[in-house]
PDB file of N, CA and C in Angstrom:
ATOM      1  N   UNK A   1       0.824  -1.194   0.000  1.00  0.00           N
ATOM      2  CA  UNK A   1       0.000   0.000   0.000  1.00  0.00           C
ATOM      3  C   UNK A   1       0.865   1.253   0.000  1.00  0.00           C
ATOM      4  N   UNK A   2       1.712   1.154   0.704  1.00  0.00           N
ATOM      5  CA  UNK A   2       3.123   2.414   1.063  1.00  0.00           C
ATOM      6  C   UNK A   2       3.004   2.513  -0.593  1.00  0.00           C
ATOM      7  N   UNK A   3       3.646   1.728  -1.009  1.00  0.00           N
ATOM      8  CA  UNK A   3       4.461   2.586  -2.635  1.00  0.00           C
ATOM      9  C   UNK A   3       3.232   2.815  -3.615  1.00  0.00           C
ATOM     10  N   UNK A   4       1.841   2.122  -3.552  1.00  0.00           N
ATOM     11  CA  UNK A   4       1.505   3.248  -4.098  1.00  0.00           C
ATOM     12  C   UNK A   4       0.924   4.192  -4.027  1.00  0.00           C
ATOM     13  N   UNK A   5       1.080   4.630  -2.706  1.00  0.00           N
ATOM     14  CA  UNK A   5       0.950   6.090  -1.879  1.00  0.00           C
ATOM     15  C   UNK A   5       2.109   6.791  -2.372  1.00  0.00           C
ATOM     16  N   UNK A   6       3.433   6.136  -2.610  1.00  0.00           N
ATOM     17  CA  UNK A   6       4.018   7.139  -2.924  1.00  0.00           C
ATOM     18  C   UNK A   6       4.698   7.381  -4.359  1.00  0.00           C
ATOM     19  N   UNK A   7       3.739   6.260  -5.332  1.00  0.00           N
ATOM     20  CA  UNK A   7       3.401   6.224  -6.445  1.00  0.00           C
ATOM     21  C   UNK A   7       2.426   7.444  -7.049  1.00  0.00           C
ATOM     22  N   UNK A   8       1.676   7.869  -6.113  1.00  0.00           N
ATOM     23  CA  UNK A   8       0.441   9.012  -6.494  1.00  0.00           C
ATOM     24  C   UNK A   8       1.413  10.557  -5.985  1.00  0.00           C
ATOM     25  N   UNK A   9       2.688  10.527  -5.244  1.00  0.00           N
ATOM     26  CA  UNK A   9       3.192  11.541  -5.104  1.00  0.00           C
ATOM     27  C   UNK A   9       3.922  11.633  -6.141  1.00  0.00           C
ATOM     28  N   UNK A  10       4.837  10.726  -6.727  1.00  0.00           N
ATOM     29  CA  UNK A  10       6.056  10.855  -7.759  1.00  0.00           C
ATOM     30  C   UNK A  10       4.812  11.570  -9.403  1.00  0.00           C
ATOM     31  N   UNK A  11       4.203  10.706  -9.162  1.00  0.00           N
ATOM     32  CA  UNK A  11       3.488  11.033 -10.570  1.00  0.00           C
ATOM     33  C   UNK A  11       2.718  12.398 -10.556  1.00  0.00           C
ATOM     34  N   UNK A  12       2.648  13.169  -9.552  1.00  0.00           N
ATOM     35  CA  UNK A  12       2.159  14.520  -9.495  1.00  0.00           C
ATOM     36  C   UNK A  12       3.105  15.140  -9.049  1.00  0.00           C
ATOM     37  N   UNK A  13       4.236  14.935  -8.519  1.00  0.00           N
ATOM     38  CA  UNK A  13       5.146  15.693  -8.640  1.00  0.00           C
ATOM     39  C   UNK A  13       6.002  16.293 -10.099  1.00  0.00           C
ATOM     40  N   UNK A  14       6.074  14.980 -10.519  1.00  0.00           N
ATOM     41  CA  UNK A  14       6.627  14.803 -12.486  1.00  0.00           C
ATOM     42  C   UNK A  14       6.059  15.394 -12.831  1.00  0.00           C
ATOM     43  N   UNK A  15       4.334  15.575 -13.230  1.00  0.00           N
ATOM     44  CA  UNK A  15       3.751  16.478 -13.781  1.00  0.00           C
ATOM     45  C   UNK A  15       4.119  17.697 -13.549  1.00  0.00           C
ATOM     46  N   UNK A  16       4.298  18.159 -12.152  1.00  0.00           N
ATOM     47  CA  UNK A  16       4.657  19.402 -11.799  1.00  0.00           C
ATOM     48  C   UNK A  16       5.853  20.138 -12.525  1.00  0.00           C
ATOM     49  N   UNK A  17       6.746  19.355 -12.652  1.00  0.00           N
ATOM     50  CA  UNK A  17       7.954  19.836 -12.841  1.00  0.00           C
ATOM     51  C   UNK A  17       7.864  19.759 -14.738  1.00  0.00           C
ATOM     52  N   UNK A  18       7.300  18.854 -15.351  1.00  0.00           N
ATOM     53  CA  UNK A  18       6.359  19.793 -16.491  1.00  0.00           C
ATOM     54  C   UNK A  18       6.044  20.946 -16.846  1.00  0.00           C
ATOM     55  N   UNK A  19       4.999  21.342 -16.292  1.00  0.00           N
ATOM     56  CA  UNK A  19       4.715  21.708 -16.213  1.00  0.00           C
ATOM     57  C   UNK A  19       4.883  23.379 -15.510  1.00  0.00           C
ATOM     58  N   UNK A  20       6.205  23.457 -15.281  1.00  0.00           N
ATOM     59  CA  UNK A  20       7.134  24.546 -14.576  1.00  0.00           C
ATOM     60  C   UNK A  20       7.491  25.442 -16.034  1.00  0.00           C
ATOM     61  N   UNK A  21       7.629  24.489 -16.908  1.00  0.00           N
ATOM     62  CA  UNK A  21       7.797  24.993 -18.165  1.00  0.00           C
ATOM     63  C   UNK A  21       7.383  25.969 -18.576  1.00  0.00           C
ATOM     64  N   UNK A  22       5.657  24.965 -18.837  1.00  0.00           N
ATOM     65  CA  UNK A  22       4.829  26.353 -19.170  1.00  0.00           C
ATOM     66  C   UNK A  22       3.950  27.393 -18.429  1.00  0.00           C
ATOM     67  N   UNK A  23       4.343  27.688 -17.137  1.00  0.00           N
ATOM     68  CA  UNK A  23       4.709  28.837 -16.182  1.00  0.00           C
ATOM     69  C   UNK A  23       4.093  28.185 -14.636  1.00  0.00           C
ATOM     70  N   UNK A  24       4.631  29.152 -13.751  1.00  0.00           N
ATOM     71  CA  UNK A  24       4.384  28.897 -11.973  1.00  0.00           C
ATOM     72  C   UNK A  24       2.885  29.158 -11.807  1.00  0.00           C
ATOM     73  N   UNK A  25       2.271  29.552 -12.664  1.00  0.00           N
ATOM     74  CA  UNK A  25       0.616  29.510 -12.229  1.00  0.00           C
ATOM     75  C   UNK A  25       0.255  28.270 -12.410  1.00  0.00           C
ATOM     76  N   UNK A  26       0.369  27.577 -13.567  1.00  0.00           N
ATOM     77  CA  UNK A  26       0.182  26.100 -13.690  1.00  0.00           C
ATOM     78  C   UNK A  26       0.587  25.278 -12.722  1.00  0.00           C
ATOM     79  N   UNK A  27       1.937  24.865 -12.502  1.00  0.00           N
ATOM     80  CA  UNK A  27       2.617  24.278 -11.704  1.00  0.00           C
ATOM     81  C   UNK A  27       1.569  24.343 -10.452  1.00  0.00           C
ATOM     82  N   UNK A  28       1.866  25.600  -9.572  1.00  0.00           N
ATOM     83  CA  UNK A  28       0.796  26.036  -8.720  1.00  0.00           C
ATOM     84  C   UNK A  28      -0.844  25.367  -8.212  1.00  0.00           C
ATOM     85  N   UNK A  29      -1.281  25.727  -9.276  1.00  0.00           N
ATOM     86  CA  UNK A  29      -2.632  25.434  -9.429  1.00  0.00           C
ATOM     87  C   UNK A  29      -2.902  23.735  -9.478  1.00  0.00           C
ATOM     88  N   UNK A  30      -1.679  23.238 -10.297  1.00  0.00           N
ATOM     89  CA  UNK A  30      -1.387  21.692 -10.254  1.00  0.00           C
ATOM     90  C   UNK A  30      -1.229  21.070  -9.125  1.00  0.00           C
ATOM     91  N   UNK A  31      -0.297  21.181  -8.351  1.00  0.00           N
ATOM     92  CA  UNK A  31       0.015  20.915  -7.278  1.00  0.00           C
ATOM     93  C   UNK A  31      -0.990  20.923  -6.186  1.00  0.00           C
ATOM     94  N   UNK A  32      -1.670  22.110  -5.969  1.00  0.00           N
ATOM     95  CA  UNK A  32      -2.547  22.148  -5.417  1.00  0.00           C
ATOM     96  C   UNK A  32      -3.737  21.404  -5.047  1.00  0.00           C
ATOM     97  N   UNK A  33      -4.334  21.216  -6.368  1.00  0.00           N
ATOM     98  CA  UNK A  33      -5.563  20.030  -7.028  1.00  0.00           C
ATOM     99  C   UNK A  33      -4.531  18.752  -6.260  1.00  0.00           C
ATOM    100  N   UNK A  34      -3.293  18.397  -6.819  1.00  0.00           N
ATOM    101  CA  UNK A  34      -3.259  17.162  -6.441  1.00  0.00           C
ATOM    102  C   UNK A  34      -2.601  16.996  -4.748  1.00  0.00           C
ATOM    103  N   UNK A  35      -2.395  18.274  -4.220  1.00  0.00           N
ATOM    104  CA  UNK A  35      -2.203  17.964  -2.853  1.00  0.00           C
ATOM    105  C   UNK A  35      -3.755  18.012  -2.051  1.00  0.00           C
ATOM    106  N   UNK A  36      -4.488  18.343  -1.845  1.00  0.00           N
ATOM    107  CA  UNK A  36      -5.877  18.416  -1.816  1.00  0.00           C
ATOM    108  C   UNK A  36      -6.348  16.690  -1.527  1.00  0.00           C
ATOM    109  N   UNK A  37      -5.942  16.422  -3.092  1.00  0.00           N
ATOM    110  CA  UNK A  37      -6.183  14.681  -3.143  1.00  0.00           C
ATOM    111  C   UNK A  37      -5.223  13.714  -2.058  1.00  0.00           C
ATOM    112  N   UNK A  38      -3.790  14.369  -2.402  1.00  0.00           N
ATOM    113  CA  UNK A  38      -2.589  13.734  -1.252  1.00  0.00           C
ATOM    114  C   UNK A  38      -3.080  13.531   0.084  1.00  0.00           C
ATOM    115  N   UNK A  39      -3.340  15.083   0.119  1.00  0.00           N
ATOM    116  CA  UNK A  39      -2.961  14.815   1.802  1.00  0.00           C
ATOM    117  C   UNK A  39      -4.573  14.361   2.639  1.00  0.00           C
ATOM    118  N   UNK A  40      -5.834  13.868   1.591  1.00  0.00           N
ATOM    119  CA  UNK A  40      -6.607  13.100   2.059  1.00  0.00           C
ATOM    120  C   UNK A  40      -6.320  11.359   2.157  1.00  0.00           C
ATOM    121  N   UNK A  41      -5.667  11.176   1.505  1.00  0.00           N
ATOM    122  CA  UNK A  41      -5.260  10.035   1.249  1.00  0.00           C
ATOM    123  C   UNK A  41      -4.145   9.535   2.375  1.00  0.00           C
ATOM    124  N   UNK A  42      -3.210  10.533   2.820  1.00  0.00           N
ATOM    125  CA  UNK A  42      -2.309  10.477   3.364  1.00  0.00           C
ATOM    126  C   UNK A  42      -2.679   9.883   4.815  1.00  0.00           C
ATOM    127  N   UNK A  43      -3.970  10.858   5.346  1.00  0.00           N
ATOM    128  CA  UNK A  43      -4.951  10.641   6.205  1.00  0.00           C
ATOM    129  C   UNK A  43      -5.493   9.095   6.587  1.00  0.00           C
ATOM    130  N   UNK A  44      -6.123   8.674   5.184  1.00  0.00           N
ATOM    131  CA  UNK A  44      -6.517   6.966   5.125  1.00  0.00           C
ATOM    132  C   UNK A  44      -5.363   6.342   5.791  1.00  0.00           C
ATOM    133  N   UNK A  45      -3.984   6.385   4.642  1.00  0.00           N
ATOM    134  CA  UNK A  45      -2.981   5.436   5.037  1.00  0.00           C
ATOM    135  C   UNK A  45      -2.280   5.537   6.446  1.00  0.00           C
ATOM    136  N   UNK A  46      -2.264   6.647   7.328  1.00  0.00           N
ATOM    137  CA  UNK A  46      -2.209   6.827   8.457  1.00  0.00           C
ATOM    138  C   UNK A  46      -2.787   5.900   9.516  1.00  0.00           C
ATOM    139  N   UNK A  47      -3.808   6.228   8.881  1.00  0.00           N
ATOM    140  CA  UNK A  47      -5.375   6.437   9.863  1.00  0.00           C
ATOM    141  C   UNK A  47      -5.542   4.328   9.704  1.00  0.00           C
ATOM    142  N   UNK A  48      -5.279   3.952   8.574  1.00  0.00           N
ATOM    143  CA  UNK A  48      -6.018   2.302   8.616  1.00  0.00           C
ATOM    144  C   UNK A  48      -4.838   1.764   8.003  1.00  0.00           C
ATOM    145  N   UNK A  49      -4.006   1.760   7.218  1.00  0.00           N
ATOM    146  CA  UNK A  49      -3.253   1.304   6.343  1.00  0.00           C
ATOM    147  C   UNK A  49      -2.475   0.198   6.798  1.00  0.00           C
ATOM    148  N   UNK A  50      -1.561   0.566   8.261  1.00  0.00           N
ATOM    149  CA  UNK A  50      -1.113  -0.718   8.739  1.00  0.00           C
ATOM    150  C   UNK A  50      -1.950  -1.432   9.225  1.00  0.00           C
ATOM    151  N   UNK A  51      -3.415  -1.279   9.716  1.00  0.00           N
ATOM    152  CA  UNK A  51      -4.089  -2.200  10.453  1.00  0.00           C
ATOM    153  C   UNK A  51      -4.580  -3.407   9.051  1.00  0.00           C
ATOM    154  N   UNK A  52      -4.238  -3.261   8.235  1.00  0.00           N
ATOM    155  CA  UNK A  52      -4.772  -4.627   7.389  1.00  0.00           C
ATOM    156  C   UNK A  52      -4.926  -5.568   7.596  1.00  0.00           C
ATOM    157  N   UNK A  53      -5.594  -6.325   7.978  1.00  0.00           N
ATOM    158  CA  UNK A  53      -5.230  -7.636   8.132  1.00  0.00           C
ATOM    159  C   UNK A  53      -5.000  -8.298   9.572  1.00  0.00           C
ATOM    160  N   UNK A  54      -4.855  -7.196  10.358  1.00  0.00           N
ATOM    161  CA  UNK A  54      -4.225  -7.116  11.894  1.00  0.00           C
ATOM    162  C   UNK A  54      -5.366  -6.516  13.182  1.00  0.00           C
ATOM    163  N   UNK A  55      -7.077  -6.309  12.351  1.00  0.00           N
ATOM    164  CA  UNK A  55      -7.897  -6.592  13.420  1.00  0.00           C
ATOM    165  C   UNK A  55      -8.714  -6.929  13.108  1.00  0.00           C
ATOM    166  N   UNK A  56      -9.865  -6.954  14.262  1.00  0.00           N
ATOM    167  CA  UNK A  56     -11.501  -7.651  13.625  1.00  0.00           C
ATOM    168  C   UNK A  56     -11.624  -7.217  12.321  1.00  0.00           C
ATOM    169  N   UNK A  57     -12.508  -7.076  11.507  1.00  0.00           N
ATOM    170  CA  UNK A  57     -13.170  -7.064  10.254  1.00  0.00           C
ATOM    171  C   UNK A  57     -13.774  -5.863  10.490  1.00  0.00           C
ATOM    172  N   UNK A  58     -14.585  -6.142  11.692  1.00  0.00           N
ATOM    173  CA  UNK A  58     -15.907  -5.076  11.597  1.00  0.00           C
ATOM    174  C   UNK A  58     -14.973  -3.527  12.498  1.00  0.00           C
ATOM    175  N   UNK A  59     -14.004  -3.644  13.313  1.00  0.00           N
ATOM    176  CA  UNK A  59     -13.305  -2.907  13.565  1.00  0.00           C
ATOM    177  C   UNK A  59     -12.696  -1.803  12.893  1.00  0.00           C
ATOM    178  N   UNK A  60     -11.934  -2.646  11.636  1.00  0.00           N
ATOM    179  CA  UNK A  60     -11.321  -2.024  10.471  1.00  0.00           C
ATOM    180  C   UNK A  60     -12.299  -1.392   9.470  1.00  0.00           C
ATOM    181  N   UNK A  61     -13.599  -2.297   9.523  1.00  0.00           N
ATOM    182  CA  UNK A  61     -14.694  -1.263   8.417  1.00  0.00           C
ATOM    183  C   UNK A  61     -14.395   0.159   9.396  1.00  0.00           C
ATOM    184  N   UNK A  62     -15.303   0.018  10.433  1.00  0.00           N
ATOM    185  CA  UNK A  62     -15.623   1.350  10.906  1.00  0.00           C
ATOM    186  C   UNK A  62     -14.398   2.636  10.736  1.00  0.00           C
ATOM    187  N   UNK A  63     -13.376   1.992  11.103  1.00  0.00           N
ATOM    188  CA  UNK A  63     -11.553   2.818  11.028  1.00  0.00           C
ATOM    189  C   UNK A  63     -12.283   3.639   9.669  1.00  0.00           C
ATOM    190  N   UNK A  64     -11.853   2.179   8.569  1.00  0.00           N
ATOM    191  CA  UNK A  64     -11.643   2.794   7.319  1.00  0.00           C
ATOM    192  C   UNK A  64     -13.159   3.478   6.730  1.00  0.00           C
ATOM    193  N   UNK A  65     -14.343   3.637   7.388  1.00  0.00           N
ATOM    194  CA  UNK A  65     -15.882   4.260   6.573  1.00  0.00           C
ATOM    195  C   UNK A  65     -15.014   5.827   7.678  1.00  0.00           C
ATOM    196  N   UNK A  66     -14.333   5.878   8.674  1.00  0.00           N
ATOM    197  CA  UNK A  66     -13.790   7.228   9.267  1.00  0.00           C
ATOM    198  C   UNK A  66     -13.006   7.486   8.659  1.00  0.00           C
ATOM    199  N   UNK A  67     -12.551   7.141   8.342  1.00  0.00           N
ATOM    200  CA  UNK A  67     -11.169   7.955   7.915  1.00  0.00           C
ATOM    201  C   UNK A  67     -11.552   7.935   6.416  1.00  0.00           C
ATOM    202  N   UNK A  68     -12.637   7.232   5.560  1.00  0.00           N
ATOM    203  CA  UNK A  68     -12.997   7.656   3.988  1.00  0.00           C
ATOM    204  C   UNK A  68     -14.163   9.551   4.241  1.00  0.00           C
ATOM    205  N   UNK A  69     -14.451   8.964   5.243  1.00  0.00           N
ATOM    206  CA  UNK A  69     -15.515  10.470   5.728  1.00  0.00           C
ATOM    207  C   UNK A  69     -14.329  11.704   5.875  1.00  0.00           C
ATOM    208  N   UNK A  70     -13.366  11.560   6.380  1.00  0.00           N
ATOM    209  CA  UNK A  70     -12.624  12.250   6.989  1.00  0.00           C
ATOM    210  C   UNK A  70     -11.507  12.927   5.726  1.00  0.00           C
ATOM    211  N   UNK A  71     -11.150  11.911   4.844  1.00  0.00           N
ATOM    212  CA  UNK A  71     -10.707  12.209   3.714  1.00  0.00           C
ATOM    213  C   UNK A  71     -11.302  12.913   3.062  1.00  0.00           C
ATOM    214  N   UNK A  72     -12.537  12.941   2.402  1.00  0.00           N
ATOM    215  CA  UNK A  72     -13.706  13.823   1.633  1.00  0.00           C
ATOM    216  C   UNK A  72     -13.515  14.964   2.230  1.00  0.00           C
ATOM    217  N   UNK A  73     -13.377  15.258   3.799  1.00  0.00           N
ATOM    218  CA  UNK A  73     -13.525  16.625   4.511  1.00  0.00           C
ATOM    219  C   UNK A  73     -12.394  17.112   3.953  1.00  0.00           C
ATOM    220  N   UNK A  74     -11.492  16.905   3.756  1.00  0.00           N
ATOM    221  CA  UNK A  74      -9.900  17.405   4.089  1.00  0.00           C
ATOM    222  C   UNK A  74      -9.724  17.778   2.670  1.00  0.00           C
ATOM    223  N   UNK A  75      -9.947  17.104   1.518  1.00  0.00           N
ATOM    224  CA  UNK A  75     -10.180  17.513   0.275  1.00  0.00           C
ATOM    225  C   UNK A  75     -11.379  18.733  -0.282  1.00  0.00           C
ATOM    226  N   UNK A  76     -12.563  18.314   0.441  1.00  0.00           N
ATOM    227  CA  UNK A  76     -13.009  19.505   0.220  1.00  0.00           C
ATOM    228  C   UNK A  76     -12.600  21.197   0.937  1.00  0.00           C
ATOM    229  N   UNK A  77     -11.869  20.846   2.015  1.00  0.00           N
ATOM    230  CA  UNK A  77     -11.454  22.254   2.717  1.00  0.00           C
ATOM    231  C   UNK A  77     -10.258  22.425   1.949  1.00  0.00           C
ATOM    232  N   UNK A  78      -9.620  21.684   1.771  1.00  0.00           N
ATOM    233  CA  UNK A  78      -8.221  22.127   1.200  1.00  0.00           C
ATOM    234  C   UNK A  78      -8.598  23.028  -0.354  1.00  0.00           C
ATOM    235  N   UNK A  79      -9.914  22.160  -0.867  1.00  0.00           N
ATOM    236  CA  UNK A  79     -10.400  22.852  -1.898  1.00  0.00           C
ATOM    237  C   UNK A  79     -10.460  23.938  -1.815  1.00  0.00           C
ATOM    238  N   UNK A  80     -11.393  24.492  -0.577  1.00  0.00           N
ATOM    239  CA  UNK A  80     -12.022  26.117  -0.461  1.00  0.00           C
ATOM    240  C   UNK A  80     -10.732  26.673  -0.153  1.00  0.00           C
ATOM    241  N   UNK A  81      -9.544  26.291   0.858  1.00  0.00           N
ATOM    242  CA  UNK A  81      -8.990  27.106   1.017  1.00  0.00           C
ATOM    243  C   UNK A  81      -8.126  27.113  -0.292  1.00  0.00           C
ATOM    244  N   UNK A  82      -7.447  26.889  -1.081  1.00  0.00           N
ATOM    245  CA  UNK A  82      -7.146  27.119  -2.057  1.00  0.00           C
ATOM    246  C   UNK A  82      -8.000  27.862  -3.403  1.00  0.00           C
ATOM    247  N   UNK A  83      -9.190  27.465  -3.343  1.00  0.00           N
ATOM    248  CA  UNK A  83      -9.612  28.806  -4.311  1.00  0.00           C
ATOM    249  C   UNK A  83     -10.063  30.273  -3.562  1.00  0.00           C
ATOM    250  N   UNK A  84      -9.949  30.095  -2.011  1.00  0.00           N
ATOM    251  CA  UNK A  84     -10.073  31.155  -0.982  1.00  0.00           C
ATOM    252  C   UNK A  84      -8.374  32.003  -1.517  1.00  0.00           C
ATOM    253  N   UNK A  85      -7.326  31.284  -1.472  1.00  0.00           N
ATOM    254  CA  UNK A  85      -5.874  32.067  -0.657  1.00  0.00           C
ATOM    255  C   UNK A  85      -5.162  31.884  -2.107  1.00  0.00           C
ATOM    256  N   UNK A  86      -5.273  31.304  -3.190  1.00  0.00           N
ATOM    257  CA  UNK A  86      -4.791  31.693  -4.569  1.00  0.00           C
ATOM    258  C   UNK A  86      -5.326  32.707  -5.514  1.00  0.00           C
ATOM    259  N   UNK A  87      -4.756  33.560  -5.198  1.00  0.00           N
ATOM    260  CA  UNK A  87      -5.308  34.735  -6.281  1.00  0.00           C
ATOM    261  C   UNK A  87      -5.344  34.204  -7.512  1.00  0.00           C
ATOM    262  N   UNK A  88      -4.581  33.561  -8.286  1.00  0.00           N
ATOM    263  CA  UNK A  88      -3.808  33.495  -9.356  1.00  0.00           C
ATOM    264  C   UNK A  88      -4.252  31.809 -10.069  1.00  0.00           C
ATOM    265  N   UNK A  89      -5.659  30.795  -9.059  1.00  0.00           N
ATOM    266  CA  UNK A  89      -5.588  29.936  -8.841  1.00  0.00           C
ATOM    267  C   UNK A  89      -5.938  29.915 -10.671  1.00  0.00           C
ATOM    268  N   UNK A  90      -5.657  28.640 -11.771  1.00  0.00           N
ATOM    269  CA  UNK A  90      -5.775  28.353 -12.826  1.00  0.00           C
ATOM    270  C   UNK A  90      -7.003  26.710 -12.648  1.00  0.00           C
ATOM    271  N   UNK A  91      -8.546  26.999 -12.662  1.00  0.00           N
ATOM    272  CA  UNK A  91      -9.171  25.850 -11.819  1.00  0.00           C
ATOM    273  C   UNK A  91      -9.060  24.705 -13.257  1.00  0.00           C
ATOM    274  N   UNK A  92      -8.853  24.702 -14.033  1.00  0.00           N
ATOM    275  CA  UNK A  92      -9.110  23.302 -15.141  1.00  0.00           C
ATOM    276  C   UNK A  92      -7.578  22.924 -14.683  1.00  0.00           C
ATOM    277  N   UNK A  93      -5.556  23.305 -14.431  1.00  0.00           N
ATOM    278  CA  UNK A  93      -4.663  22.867 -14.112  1.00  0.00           C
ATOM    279  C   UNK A  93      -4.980  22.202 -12.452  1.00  0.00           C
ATOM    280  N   UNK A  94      -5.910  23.061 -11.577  1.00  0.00           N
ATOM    281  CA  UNK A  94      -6.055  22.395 -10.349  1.00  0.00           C
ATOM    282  C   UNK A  94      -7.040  21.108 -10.853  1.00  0.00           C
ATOM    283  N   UNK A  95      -8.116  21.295 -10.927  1.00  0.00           N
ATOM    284  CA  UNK A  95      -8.565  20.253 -11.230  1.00  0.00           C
ATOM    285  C   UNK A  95      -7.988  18.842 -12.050  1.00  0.00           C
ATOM    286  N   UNK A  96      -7.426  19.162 -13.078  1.00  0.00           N
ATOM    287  CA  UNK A  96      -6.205  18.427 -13.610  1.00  0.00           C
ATOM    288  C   UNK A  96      -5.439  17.805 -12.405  1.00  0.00           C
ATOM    289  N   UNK A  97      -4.867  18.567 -11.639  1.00  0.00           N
ATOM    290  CA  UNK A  97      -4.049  18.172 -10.818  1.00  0.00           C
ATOM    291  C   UNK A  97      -5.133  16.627  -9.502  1.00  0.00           C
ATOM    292  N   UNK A  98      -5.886  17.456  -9.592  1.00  0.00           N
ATOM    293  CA  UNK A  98      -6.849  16.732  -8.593  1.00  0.00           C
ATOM    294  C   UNK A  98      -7.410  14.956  -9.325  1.00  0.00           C
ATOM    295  N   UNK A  99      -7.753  15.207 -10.715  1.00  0.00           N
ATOM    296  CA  UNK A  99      -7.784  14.256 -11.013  1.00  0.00           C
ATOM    297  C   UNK A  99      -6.872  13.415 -11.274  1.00  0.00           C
ATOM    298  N   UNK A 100      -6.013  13.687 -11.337  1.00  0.00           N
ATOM    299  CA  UNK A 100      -4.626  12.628 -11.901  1.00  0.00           C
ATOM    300  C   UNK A 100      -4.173  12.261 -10.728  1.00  0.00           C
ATOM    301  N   UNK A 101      -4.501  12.670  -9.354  1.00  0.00           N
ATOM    302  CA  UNK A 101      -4.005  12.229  -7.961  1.00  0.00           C
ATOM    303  C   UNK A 101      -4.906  10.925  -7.641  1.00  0.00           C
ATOM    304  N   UNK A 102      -6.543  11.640  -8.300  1.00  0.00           N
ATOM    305  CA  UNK A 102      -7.699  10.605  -7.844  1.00  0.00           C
ATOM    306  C   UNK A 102      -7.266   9.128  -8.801  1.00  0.00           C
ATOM    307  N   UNK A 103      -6.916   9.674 -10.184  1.00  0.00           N
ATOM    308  CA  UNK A 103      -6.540   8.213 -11.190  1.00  0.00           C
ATOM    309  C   UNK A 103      -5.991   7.502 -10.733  1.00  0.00           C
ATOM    310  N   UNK A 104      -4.260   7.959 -10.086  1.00  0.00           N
ATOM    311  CA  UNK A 104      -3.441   7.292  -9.384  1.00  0.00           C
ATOM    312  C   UNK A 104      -3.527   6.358  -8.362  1.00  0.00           C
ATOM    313  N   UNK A 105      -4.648   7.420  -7.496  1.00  0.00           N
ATOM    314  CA  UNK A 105      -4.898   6.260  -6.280  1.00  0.00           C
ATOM    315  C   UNK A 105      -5.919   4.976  -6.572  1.00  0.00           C
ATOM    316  N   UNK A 106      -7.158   5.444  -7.467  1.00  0.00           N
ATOM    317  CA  UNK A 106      -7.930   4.165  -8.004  1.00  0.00           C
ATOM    318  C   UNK A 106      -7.039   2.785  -8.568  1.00  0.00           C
ATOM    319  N   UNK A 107      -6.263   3.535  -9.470  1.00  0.00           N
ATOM    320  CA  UNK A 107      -5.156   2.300 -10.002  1.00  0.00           C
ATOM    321  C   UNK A 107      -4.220   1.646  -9.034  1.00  0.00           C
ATOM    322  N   UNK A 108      -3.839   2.532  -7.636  1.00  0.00           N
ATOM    323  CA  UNK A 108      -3.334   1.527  -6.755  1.00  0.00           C
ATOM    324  C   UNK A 108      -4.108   0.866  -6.205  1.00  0.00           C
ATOM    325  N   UNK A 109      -5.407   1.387  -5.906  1.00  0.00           N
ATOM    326  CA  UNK A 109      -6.413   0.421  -5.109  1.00  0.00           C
ATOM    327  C   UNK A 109      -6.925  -1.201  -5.944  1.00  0.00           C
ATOM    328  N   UNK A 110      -7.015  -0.734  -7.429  1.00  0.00           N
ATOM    329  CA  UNK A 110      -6.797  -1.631  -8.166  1.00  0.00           C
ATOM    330  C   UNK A 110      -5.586  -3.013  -8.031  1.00  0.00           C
ATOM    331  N   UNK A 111      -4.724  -2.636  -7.923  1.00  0.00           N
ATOM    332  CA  UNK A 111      -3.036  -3.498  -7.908  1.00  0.00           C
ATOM    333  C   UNK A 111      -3.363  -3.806  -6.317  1.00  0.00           C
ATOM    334  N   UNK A 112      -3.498  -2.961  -5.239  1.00  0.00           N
ATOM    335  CA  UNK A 112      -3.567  -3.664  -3.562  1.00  0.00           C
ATOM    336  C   UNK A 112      -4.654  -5.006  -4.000  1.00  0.00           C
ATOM    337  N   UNK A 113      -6.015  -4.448  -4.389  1.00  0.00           N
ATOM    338  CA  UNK A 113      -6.860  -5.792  -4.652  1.00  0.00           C
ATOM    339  C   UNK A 113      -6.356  -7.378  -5.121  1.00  0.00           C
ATOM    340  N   UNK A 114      -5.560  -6.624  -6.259  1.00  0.00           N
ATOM    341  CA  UNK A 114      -4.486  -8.288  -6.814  1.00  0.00           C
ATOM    342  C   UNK A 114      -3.772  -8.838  -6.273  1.00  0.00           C
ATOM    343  N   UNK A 115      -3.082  -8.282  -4.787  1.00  0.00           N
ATOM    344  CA  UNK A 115      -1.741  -8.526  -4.423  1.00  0.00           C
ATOM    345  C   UNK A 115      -2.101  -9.057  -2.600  1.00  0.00           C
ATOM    346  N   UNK A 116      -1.265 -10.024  -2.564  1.00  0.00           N
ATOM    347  CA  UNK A 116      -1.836 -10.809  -1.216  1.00  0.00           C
ATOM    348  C   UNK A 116      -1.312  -9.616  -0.086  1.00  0.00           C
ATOM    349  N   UNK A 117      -1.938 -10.127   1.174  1.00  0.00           N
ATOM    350  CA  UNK A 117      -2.057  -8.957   2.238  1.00  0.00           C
ATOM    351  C   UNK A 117      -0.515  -8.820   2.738  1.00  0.00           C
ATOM    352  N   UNK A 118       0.371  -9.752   2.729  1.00  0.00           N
ATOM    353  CA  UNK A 118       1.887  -9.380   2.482  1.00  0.00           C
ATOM    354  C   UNK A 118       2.564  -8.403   2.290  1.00  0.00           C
ATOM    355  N   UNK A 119       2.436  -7.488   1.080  1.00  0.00           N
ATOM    356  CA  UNK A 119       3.019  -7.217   0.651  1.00  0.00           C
ATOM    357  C   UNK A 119       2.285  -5.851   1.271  1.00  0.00           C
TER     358      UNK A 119
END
């Protein structure tokens, strides 16, 4: 689960640095969208990530239906405050940014599903 948590950072970071190219409002606005997504996620893997496998069932639902509630919050505030405190915010590069964080993590959740609780 770790790497591809930090599979969804490398690949929005790369973009970023792209994207530096064609100017710091982009970059910006990029980053943003996909930290928004990060640092809800960051939250989950905190919050349940090592418990896999390592308590009741019905224990770990409840963890992880909190900490999926708790994620949504943190993404949507990070939202407001970023179109609140960016003057300059560019919303189709944030959004961009936001979705390519959300792609990332679906496709790891995808690969955790295939891969025994091991790893």
């Amino acid at each position: 689960m770790k790497k591809w948590f930090l599979l969804q950072l490398v690949i929005v970071l790369a973009a970023v640095i792209v994207l530096l190219a064609t100017g710091s409002n982009q970059a910006l606005s990029f980053i943003a969208g996909g930290a928004a997504v990060f640092a809800g996620n960051l939250w989950v893997v905190l919050r349940v990530g090592r418990q896999i496998g390592q308590i009741d069932s019905q224990v770990f639902l409840r963890k992880a239906v909190v900490a999926e509630v708790m994620k949504f919050a943190i993404a949507g505030t990070l939202c407001v405050i970023a179109f609140r405190t960016i003057e300059t915010l560019n919303a189709p590069y944030f959004f961009g940014g936001f979705v390519l964080a959300l792609l990332v993590n679906m496709m790891g959740l995808k690969f955790i599903q295939q891969a025994p609780l091991s790893e």
